[in-house]
Protein backbone atom coordinates (compact mmCIF):
# COMPACT_ATOMS: atom_id res chain seq x y z
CA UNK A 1 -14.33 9.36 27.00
CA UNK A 2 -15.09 11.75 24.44
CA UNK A 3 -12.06 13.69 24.55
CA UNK A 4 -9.97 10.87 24.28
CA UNK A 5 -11.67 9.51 20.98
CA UNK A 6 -11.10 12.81 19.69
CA UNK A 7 -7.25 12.63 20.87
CA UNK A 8 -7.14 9.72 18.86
CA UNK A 9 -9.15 10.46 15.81
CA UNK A 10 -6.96 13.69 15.66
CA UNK A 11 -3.84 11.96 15.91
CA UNK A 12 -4.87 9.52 12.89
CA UNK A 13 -5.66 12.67 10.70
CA UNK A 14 -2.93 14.32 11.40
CA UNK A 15 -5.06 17.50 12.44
CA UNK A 16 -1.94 20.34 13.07
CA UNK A 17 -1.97 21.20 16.29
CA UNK A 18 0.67 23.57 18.19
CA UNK A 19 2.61 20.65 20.23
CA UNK A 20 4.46 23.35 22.27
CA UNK A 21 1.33 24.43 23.29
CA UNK A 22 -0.58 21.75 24.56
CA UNK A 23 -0.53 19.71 27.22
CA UNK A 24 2.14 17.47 26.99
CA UNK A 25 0.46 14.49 27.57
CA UNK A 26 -1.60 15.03 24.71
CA UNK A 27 1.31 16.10 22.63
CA UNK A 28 2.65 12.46 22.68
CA UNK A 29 -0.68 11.08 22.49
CA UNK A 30 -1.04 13.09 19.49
CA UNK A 31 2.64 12.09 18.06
CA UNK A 32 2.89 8.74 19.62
CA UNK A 33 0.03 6.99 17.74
CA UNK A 34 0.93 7.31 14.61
CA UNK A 35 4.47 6.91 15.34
CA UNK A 36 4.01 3.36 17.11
CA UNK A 37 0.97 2.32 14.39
CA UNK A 38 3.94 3.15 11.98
CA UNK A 39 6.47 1.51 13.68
CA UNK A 40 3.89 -1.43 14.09
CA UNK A 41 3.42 -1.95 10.43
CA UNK A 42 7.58 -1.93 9.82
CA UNK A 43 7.45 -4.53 12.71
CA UNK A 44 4.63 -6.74 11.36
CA UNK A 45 6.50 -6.51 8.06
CA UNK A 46 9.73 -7.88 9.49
CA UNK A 47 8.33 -10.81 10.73
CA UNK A 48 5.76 -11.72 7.78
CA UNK A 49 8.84 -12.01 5.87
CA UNK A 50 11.05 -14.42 8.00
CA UNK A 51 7.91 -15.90 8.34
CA UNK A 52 7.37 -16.59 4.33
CA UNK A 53 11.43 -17.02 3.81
CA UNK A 54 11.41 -19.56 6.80
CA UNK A 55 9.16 -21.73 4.52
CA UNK A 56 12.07 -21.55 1.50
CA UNK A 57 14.85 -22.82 3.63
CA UNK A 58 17.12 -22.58 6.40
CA UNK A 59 20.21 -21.19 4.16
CA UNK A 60 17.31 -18.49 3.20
CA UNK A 61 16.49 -17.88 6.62
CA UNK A 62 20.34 -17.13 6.86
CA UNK A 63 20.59 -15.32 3.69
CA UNK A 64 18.28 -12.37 5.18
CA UNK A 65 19.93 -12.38 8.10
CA UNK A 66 23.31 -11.74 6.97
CA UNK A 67 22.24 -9.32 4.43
CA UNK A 68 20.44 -7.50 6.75
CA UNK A 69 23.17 -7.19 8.86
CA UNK A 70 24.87 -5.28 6.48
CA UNK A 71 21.83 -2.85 5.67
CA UNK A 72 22.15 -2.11 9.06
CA UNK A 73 24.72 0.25 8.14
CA UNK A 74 22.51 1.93 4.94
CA UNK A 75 19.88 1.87 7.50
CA UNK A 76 22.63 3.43 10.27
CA UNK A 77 23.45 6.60 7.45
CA UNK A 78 19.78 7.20 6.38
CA UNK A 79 18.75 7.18 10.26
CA UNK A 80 21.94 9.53 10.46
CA UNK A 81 20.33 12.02 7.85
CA UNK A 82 16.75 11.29 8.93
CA UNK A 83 17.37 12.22 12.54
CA UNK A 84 19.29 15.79 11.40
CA UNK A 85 16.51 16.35 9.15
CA UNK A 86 13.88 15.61 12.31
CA UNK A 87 16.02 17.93 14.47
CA UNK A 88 16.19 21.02 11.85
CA UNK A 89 13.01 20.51 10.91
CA UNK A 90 11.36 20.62 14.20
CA UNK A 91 13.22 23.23 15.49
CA UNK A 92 12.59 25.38 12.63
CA UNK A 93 9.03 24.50 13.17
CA UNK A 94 9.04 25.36 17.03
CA UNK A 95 10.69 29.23 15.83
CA UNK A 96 7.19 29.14 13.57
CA UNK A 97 9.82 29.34 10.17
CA UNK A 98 8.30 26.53 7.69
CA UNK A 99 10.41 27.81 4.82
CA UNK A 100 13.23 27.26 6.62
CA UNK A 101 12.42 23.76 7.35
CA UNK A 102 11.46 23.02 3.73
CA UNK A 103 14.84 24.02 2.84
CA UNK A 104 16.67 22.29 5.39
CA UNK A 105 14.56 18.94 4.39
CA UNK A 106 15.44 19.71 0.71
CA UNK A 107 18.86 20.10 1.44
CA UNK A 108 18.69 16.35 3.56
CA UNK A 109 17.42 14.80 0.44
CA UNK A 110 20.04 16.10 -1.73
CA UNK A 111 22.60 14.21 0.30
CA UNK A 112 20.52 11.36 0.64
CA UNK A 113 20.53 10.93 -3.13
CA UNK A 114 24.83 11.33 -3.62
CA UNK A 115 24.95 8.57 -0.38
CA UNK A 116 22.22 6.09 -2.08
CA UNK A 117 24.49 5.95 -5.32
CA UNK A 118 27.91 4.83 -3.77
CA UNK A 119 25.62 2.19 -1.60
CA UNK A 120 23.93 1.37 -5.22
CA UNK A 121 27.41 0.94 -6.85
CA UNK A 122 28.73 -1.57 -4.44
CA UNK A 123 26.01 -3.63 -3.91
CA UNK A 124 25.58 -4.39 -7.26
CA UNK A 125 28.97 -5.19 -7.94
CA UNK A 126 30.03 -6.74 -5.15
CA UNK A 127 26.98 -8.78 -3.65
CA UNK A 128 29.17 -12.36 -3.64
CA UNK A 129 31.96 -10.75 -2.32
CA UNK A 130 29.94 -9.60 0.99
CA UNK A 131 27.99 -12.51 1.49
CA UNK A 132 31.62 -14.30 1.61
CA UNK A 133 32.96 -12.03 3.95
CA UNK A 134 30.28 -12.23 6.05
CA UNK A 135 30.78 -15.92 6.53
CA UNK A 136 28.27 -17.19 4.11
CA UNK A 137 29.02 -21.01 2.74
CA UNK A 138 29.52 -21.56 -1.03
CA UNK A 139 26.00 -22.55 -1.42
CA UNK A 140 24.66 -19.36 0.38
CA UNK A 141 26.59 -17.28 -1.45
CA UNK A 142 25.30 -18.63 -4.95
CA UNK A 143 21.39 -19.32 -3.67
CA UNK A 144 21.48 -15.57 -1.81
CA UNK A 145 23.20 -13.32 -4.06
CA UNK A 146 20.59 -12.02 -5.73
CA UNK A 147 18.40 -11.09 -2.95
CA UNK A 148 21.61 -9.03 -1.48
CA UNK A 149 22.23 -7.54 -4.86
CA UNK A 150 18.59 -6.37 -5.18
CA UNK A 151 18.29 -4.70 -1.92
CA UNK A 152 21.96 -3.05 -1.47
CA UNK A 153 21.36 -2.00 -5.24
CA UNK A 154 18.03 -0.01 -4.61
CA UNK A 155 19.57 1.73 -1.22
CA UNK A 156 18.13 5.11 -2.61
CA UNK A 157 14.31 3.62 -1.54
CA UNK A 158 15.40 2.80 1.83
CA UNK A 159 17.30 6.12 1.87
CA UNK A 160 14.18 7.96 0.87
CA UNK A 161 11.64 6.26 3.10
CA UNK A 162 13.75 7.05 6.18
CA UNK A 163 15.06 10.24 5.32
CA UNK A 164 11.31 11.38 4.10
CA UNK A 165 9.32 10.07 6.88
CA UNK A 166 12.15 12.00 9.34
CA UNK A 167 11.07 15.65 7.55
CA UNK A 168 7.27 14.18 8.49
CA UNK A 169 7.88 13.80 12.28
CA UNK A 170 9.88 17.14 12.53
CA UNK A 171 6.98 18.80 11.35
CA UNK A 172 4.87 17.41 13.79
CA UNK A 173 3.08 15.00 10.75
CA UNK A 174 3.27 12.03 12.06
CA UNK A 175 -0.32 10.56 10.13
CA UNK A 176 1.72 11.51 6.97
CA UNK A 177 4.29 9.41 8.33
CA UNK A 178 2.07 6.67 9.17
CA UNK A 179 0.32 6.31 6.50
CA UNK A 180 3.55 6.15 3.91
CA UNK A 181 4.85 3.10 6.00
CA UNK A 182 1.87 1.24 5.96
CA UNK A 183 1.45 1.68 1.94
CA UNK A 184 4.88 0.61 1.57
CA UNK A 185 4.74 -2.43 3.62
CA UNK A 186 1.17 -3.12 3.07
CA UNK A 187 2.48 -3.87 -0.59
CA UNK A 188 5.76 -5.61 0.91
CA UNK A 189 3.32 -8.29 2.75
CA UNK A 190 0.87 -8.93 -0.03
CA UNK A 191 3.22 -9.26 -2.49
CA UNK A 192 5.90 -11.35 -0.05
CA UNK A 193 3.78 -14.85 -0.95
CA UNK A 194 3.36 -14.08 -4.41
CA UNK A 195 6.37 -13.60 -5.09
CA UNK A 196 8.74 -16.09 -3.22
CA UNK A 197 6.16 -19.46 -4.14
CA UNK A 198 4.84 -18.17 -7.12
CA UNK A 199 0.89 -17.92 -8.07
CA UNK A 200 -0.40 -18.17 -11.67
CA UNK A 201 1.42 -17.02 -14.69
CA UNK A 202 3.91 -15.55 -11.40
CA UNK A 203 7.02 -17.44 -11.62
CA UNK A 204 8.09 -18.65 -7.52
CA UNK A 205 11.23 -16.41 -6.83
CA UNK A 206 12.45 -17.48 -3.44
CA UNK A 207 14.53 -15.23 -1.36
CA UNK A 208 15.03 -13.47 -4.22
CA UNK A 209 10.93 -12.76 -4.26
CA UNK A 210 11.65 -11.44 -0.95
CA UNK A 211 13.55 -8.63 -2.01
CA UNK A 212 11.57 -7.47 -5.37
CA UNK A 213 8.54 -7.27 -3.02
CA UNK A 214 10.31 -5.19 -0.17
CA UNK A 215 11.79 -2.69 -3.50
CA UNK A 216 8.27 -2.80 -5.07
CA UNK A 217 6.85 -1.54 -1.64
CA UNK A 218 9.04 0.81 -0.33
CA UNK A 219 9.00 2.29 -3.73
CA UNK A 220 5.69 3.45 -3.73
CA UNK A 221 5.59 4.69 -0.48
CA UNK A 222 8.62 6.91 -1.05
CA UNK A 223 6.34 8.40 -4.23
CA UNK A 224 3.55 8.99 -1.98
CA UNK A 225 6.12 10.97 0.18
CA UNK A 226 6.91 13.03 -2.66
CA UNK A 227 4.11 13.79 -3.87
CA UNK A 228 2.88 14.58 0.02
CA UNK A 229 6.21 17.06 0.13
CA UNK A 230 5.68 18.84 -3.07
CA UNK A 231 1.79 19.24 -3.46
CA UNK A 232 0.58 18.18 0.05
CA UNK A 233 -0.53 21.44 1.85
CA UNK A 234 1.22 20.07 5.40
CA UNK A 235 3.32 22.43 7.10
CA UNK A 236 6.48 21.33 5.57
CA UNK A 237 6.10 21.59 1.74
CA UNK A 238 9.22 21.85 -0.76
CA UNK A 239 10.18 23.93 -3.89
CA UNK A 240 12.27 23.41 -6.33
CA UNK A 241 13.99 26.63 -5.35
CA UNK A 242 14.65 25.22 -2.30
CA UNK A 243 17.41 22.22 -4.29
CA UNK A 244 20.03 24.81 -4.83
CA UNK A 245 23.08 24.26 -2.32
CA UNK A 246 22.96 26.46 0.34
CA UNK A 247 26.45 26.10 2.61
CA UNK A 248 25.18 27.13 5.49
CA UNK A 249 21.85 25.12 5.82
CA UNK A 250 24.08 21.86 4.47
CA UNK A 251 27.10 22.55 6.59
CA UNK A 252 24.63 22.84 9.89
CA UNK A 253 22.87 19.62 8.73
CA UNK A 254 25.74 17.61 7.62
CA UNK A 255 27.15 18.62 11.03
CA UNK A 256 23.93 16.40 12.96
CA UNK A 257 23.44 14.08 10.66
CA UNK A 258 27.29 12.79 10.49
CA UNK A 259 27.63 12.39 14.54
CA UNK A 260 23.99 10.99 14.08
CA UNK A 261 25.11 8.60 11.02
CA UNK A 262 28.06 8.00 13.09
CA UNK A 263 25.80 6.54 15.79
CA UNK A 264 24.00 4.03 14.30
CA UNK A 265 27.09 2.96 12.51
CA UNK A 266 28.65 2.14 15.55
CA UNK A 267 26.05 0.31 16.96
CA UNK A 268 24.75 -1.40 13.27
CA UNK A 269 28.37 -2.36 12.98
CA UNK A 270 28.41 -4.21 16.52
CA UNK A 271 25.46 -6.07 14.98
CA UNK A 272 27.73 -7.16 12.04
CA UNK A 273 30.49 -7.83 14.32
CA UNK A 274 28.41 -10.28 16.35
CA UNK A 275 26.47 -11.60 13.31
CA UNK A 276 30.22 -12.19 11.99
CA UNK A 277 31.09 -14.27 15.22
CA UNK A 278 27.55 -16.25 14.78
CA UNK A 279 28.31 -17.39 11.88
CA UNK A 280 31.24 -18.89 13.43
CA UNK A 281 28.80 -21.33 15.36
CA UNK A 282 26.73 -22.44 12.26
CA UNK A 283 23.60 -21.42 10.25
CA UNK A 284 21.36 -22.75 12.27
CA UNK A 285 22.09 -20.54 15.22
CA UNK A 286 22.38 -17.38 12.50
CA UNK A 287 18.61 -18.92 11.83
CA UNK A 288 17.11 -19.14 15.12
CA UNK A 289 19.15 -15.52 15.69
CA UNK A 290 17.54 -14.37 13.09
CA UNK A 291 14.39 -14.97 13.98
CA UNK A 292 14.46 -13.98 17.47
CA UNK A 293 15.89 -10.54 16.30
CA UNK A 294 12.85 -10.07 13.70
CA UNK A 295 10.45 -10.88 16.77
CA UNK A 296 12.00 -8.51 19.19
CA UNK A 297 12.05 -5.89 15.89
CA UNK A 298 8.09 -5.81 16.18
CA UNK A 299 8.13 -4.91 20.04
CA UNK A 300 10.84 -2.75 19.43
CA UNK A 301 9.56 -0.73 16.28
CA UNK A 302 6.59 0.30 18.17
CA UNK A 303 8.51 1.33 20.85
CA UNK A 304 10.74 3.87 18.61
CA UNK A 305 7.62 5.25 17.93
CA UNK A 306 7.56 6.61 21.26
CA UNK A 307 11.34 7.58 21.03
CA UNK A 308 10.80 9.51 18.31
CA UNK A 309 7.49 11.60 19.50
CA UNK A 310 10.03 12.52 22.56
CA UNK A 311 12.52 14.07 19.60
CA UNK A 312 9.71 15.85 18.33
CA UNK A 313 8.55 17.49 21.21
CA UNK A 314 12.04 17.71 22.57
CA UNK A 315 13.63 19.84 19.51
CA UNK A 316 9.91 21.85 18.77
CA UNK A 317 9.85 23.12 22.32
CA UNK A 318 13.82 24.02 22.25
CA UNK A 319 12.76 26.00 19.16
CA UNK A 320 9.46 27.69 20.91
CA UNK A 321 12.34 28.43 24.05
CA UNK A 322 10.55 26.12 25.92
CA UNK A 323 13.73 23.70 27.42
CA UNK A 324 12.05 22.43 30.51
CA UNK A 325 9.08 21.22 28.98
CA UNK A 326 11.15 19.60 26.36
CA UNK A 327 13.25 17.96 29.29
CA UNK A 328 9.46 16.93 30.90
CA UNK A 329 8.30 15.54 27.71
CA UNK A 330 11.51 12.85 27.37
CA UNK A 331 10.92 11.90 30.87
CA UNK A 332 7.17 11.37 30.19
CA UNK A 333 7.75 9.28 26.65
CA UNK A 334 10.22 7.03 28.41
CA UNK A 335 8.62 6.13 31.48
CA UNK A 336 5.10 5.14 28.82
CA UNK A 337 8.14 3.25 26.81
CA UNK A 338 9.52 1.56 30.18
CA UNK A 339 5.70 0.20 30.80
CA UNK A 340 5.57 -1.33 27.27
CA UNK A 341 8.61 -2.71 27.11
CA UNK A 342 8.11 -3.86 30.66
CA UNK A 343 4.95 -6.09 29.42
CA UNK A 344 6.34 -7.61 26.33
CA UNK A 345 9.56 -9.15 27.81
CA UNK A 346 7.02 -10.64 30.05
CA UNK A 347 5.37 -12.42 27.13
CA UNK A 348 8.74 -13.50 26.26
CA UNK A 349 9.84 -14.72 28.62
CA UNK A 350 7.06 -17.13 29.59
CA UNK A 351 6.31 -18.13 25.68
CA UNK A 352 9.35 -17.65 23.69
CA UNK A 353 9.24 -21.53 22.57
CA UNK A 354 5.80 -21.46 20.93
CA UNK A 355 6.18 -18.19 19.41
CA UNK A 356 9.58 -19.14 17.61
CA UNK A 357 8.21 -22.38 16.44
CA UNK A 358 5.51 -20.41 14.33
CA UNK A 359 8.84 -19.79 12.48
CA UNK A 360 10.38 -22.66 12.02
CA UNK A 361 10.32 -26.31 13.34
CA UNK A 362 13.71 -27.44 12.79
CA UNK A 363 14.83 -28.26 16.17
CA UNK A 364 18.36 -26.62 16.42
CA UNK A 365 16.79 -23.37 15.12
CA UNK A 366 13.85 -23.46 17.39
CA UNK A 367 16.52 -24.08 20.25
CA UNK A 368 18.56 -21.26 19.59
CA UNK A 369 15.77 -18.70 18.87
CA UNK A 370 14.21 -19.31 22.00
CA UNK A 371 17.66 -19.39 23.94
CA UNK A 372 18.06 -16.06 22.06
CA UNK A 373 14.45 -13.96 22.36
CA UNK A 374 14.98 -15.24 26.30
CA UNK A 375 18.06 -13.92 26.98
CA UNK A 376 17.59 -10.62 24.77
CA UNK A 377 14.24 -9.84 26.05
CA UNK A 378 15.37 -9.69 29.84
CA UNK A 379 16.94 -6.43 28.87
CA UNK A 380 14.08 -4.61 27.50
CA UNK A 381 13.02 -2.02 30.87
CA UNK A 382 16.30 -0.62 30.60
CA UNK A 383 16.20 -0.47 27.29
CA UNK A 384 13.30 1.45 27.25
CA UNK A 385 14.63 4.45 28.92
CA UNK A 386 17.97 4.09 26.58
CA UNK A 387 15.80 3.93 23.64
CA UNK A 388 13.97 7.54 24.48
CA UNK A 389 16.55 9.31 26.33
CA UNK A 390 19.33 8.97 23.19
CA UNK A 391 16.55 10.10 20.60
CA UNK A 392 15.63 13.18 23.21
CA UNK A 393 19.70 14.44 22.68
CA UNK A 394 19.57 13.67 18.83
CA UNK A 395 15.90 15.52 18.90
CA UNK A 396 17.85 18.59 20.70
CA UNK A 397 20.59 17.96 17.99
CA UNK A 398 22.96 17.02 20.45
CA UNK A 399 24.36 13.74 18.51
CA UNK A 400 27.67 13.80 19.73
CA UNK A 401 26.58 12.49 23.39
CA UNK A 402 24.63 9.13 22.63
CA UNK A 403 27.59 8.38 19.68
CA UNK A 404 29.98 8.65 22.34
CA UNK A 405 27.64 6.38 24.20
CA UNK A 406 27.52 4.12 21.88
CA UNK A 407 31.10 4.02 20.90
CA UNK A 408 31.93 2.96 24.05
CA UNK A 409 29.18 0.25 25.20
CA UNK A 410 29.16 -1.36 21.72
CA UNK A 411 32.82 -1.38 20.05
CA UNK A 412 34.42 -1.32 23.68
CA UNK A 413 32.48 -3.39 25.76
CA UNK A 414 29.96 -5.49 23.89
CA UNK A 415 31.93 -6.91 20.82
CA UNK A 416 35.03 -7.77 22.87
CA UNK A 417 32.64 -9.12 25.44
CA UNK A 418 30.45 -11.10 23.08
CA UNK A 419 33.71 -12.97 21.80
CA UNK A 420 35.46 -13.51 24.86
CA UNK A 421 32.06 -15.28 26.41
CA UNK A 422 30.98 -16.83 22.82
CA UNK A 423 34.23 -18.25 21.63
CA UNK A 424 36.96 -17.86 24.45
CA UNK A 425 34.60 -19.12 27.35
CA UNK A 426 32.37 -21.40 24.87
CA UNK A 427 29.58 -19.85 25.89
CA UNK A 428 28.60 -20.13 22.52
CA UNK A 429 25.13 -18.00 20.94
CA UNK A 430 24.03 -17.42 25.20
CA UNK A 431 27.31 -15.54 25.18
CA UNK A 432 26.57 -12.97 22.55
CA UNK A 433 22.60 -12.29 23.92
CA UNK A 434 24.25 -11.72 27.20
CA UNK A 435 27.44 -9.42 26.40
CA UNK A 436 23.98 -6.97 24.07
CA UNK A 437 22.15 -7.61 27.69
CA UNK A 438 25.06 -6.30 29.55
CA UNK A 439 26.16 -3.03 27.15
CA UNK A 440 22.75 -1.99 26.33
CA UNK A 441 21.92 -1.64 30.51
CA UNK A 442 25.10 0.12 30.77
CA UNK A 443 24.25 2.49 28.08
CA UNK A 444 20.72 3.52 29.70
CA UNK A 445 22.79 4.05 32.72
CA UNK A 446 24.93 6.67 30.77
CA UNK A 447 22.12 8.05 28.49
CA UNK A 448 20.46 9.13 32.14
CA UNK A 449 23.07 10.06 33.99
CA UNK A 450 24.27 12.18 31.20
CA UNK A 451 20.56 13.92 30.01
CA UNK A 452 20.25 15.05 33.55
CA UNK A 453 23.35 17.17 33.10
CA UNK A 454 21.15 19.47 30.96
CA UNK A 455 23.74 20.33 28.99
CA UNK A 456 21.88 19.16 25.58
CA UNK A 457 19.49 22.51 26.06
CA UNK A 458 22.12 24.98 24.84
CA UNK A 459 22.70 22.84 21.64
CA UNK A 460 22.44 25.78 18.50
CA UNK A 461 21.41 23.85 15.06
């Protein structure tokens, strides 16, 4: 009993500790709580605010979700650059060089900061014009434009946050991690009510409140990040020698963080895709969507927080020359992930009907939320093991082999699929949560099949 309390209270202060060294067990222990209380904050976030915009309106309720449909893909290019940085990082780490993995993270923000202005640029200008494409009605587009302005405009705080908090886990400082999510959404959920009905000399905002208080919070996490990076004393720390191009460092990086960026794009665009055929069937089923996908968000947060302990470990023991305890550890993470998972879709399953009208009472939403947290939660073992064994190969820096992956479950099988069964066949909403059901088993299939091969151990970064 005592050793685990001190497991745990090490793992919240983000004591250093060799991770190649230890038992591996206690490695994740040691990454995994801070990664999934992390991941649990982001989660809790996510649904705090449907929660508050579900009280504004439905259209609002719709707004978010089509807007965050398209941050998907800011959030797909700063994963991109967050998961090279994790996988330079760490292995520099695991070869016992910290310069070098200061300068590879300095060299991740610098193209972080070019990406977040063309993002910037384009939100700002163009806010109507995506809301329209994506399907938004006349009155949408005029009550929900200036929540999508405000949050495609500030894409160099999401940038940061993800791209920051990715140099954290490389290094094996998860805490640090941690606790910069937590201040930023800690902010995000007090201010969320404040800000969208108003309180004193506070004017009421609506969506639009929504947005400052997400920009208000993430921006002073990213500052504590900073400040962590260039006066913390953690093992990663950056100079501002270190901001200089260097080709070699950036072409290596930009070489695993494109395939990465590449990955989530495919799969964030699948989720505009189907979003985009959603909308075909009305705003109350992109509601009760909505909120299903924000409630599966805070089981599946947490549970990234597992995938991304097994990157960790998986590119720090590569680096120590270690490849069979890096292969151990990803088996290890994603069988813990598979028991999770495994527990939640049970919850879902039996009490998806209560749990959605916490959200909303409107009964066409409540109907398709619950239709859609069923049917999407039925998924979730397999998904477990997908989840860890694609972050293992980007932890290795192998990004190419879960892109391909995704490339062909989600642009080959599941958008064609999710039309033919929602709009050919009628199926309607059922027929989009069962064509992600059907690619996203498929792709754990692959992702196994495929890490077994071994071939991800000779990856050079």
């Amino acid at each position: 009993m005592n050793q685990t309390i001190s497991i745990i209270r090490d793992a919240l202060q983000g004591k250093e500790v060799d991770l190649t060294a230890v038992s591996i067990k206690r490695a994740i222990v040691l990454l995994a709580i801070p990664m999934v209380l992390e991941m649990i904050m982001e989660s809790l976030f996510a649904v705090v605010d449907v929660f508050f915009v579900s009280q504004v309106s439905t259209e609002a309720i719709a707004t978010v979700g089509l807007t965050e449909s398209v941050l998907t893909l800011l959030y797909a290019c700063a994963m991109g650059l967050s998961m090279g940085a994790t996988a330079m990082v760490s292995r520099r780490v695991g070869e016992k060089n910290p310069d070098a993995a200061g300068l590879a993270a300095a060299q991740a923000i610098m193209l972080g900061l070019i990406l977040s202005v063309i993002v910037g640029v384009v939100g700002i200008f163009y806010a109507e014009d995506i809301l329209r494409l994506m399907g938004g009605s006349p009155s949408l587009v005029e009550s929900g434009k200036g929540y999508t302005r405000l949050m495609l405009g500030t894409s160099i705080i999401i940038i940061l946050l993800f791209l920051l908090n990715g140099i954290f886990r490389g290094a094996g400082n998860a805490a640090l991690a941690m606790q910069a999510l937590w201040i930023a959404n800690g902010i995000n959920i007090i201010l969320d009510p404040l800000l969208i009905f108003g309180w004193g000399p506070i004017p009421a905002m609506g969506v639009e409140g929504a947005a400052l208080a997400t920009v208000i919070g993430r921006s002073t996490g990213v500052l504590f990040q900073l400040y962590l990076l260039f006066r913390g004393k953690g093992i990663v720390q950056i100079r501002a020698g270190y901001f200089r191009v260097r080709a070699e460092v950036m072409k290596r990086l930009l070489g695993v963080a494109a395939t990465g960026a590449g990955q989530f794009l495919i799969s964030s665009a699948s989720w505009v895709f189907l979003m985009r055929i959603i909308a075909e069937l009305g705003s109350e089923k992109v509601a009760g969507y909505t909120v299903a996908i924000r409630l599966l968000i805070f089981t599946i947060l947490p549970a990234w927080g597992l995938s991304n302990a097994a990157a960790t470990l998986v590119g720090q023991n590569l680096g120590a020359g270690q490849p069979d305890r890096a292969e151990k550890s990803a088996w290890m993470a994603a069988h813990f992930n598979m028991i999770f998972l495994g527990l939640v879709s049970v919850i879902y399953l039996l009490a998806a009907r209560p749990i959605i009208e916490l959200f909303t009472t409107e009964p066409a939403v409540v109907a398709s939320g619950v239709t859609s947290l069923q049917i999407l939660s039925s998924g979730y073992i397999l998904f477990a093991y997908a989840m860890v064994i694609t972050q293992a190969f980007n932890g290795a820096g192998d990004t190419r082999t879960p892109t391909l992956i995704n490339l062909f479950c989600f642009w080959i099988l599941e958008i064609p699929l999710g039309y033919v069964l929602a709009i050919t066949f009628d199926f309607g909403l059922p027929g989009v949560c069962w064509a992600i059901v059907i690619s996203e088993s498929l792709m754990a299939f692959l992702a196994i099949v495929l890490f077994r091969r071994g071939k991800w151990k000779g990856i050079v970064i």
